[in-house]
Protein backbone atom coordinates (compact mmCIF):
# COMPACT_ATOMS: atom_id res chain seq x y z
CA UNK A 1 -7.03 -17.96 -10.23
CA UNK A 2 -3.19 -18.70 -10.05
CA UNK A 3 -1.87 -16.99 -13.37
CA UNK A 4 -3.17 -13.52 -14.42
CA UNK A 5 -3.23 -13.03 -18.50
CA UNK A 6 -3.78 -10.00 -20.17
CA UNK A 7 -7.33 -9.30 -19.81
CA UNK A 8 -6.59 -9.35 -16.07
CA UNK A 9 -3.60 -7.10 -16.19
CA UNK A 10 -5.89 -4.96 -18.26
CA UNK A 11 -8.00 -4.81 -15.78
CA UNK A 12 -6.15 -4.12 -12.95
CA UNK A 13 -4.14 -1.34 -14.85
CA UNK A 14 -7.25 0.24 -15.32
CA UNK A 15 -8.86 -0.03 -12.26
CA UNK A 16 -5.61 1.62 -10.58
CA UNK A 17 -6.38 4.40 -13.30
CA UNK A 18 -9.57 4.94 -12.46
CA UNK A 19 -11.46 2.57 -9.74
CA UNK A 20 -14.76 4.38 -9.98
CA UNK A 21 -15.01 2.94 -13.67
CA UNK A 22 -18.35 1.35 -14.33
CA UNK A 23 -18.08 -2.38 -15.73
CA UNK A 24 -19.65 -1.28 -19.26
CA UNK A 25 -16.90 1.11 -19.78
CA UNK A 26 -13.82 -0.97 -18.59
CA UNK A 27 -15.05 -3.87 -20.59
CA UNK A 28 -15.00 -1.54 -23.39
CA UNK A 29 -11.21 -0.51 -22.29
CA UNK A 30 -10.33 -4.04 -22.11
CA UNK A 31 -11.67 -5.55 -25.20
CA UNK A 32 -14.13 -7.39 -23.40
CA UNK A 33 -17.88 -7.89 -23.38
CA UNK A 34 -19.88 -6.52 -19.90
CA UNK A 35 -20.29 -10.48 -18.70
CA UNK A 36 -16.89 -11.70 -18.88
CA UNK A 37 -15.17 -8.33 -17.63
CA UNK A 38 -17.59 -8.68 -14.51
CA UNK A 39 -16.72 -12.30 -13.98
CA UNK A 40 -12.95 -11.62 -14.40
CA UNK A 41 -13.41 -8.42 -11.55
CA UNK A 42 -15.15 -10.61 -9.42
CA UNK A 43 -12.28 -13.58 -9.71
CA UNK A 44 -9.62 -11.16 -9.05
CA UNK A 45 -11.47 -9.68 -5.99
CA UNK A 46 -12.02 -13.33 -4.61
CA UNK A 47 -8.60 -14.16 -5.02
CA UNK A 48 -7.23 -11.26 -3.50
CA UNK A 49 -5.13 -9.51 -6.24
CA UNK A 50 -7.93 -6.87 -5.43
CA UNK A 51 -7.92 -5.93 -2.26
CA UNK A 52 -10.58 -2.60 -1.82
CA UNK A 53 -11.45 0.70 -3.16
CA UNK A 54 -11.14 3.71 -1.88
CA UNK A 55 -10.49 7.72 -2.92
CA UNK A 56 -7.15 9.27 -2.97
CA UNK A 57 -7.18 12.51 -0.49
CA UNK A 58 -4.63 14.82 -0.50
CA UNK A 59 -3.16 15.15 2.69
CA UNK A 60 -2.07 18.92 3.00
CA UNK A 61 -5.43 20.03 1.71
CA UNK A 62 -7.07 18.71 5.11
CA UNK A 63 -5.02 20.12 7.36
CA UNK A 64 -2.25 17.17 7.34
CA UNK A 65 0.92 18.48 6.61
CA UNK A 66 3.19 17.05 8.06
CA UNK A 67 4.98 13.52 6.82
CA UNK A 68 7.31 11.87 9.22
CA UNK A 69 9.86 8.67 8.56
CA UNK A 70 9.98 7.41 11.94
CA UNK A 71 12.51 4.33 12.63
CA UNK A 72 11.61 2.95 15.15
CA UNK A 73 14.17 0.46 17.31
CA UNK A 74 12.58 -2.32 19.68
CA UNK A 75 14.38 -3.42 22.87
CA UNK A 76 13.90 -7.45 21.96
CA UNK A 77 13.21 -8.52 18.50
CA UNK A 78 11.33 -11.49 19.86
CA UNK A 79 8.11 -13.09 18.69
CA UNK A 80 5.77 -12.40 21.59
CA UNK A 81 7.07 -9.24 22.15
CA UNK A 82 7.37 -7.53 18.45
CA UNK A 83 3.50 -9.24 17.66
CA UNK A 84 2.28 -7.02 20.88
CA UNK A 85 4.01 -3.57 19.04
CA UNK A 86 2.60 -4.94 15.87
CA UNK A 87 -0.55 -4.84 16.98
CA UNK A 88 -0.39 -1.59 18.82
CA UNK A 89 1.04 0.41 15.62
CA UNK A 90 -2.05 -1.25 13.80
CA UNK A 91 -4.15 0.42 16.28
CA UNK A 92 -2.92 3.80 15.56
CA UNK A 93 -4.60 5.96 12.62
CA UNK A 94 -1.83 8.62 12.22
CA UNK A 95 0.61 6.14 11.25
CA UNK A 96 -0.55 5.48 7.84
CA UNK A 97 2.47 2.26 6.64
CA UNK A 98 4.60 0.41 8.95
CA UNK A 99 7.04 -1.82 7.72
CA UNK A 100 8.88 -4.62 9.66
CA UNK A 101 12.78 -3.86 8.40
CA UNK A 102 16.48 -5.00 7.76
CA UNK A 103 19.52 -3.36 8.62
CA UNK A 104 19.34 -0.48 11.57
CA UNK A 105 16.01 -0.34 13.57
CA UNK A 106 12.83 -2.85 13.44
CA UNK A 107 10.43 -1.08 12.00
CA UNK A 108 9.61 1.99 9.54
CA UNK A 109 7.05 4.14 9.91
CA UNK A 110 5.27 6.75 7.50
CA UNK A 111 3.17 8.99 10.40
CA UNK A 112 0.95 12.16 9.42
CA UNK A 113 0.50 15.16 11.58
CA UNK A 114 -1.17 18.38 11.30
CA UNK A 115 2.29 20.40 12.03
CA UNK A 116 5.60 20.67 13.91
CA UNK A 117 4.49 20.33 17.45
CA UNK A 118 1.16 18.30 16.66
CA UNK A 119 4.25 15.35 15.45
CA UNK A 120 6.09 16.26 18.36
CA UNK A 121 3.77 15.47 20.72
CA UNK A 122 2.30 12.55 18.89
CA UNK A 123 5.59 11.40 19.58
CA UNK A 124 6.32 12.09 23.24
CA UNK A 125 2.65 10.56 23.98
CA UNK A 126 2.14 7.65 21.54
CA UNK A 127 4.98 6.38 19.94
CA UNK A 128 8.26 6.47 22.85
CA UNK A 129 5.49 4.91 24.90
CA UNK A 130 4.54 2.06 22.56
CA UNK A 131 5.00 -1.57 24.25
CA UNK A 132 9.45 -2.37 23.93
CA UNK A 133 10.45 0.80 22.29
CA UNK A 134 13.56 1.55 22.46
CA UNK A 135 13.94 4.52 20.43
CA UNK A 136 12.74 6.99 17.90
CA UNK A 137 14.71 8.29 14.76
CA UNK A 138 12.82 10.89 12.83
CA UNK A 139 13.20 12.52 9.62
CA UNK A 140 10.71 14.65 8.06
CA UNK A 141 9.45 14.95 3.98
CA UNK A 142 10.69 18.49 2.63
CA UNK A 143 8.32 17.48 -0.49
CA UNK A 144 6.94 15.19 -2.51
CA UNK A 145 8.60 13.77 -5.64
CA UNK A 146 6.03 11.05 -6.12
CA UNK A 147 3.86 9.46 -4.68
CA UNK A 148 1.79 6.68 -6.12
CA UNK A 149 0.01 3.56 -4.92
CA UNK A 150 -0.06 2.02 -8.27
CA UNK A 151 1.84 -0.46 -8.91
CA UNK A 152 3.88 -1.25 -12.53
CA UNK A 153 1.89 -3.83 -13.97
CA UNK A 154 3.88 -2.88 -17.45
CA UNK A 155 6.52 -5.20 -15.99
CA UNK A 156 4.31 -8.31 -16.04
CA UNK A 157 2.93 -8.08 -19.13
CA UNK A 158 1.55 -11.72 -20.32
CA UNK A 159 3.08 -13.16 -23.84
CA UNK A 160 0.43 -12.92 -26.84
CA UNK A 161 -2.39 -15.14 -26.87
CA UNK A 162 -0.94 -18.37 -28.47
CA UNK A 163 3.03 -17.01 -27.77
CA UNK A 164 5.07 -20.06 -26.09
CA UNK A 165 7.98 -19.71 -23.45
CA UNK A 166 11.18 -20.38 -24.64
CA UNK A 167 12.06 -24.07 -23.82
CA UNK A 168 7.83 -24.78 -23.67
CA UNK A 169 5.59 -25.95 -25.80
């Protein structure tokens, strides 16, 4: 599966909705008939547009209040040396996205914490001590604006069924 069309953007708009939906009712959603929806669900899994499933918990209601930004600098920006913290931020459950990034630090860090001084120690045991850190630049959500997984499959909409490209046939 290279190209997605507009059954498979319907699908994966819906699942993002909703990924508990059973196949009867988002074949129903999609204009689609059970067999071909499940087919199309499967091809998307196998080709890795889907990646998993999973339940959205809110964080404050169990006790994890506390969001951190952490930039975090490396001393050397090496292969061997960056694949080693790589592997050690993978390892740790509190930090829930890392990003490798440009401009001012190597990485970017989204860490939860159950409070104030839970993060602060968190970050005098586990992260100063990670393998080449250099430093630690913290700033802390005040509140949430948004926050959303989902991504805006609006924006790649396929043409109509029988629509050509400009400058295709």
């Amino acid at each position: 599966m290279e190209t997605l069309d507009r059954y498979d953007l319907a699908i994966l708009s819906e699942l993002q909705n909703d990924g508990r939906l059973s196949n009867a009712e988002l074949a129903t959603r999609v204009g689609l008939s059970a067999a071909p929806c499940w087919r199309r669900v499967k091809a998307l899994e196998d080709s890795g547009f889907i990646t998993g499933y999973r339940a959205e918990i809110n964080r404050q209601r169990i006790g994890l209040g506390v969001l951190a930004f952490v930039r975090l600098d490396a001393n050397r920006n090496s292969g061997d040396v960056l694949q080693e913290l790589e592997e050690a931020i993978r390892q740790i459950p509190e930090v829930i996205s890392c990003h490798y990034i440009s401009g001012t630090g190597t990485f970017e860090l989204q860490v939860v914490s159950r409070d104030l001084n839970s993060f602060s120690q968190f970050a005098r045991e586990v992260l100063i001590n990670l393998p080449n850190v250099k430093d630690l630049h913290t700033s802390f959500s005040l509140g949430e604006v948004k926050a959303s997984s989902a991504l805006p499959l609006s924006q790649l909409q396929a043409p109509p069924t029988g629509a050509t490209m400009k400058g295709r046939s």
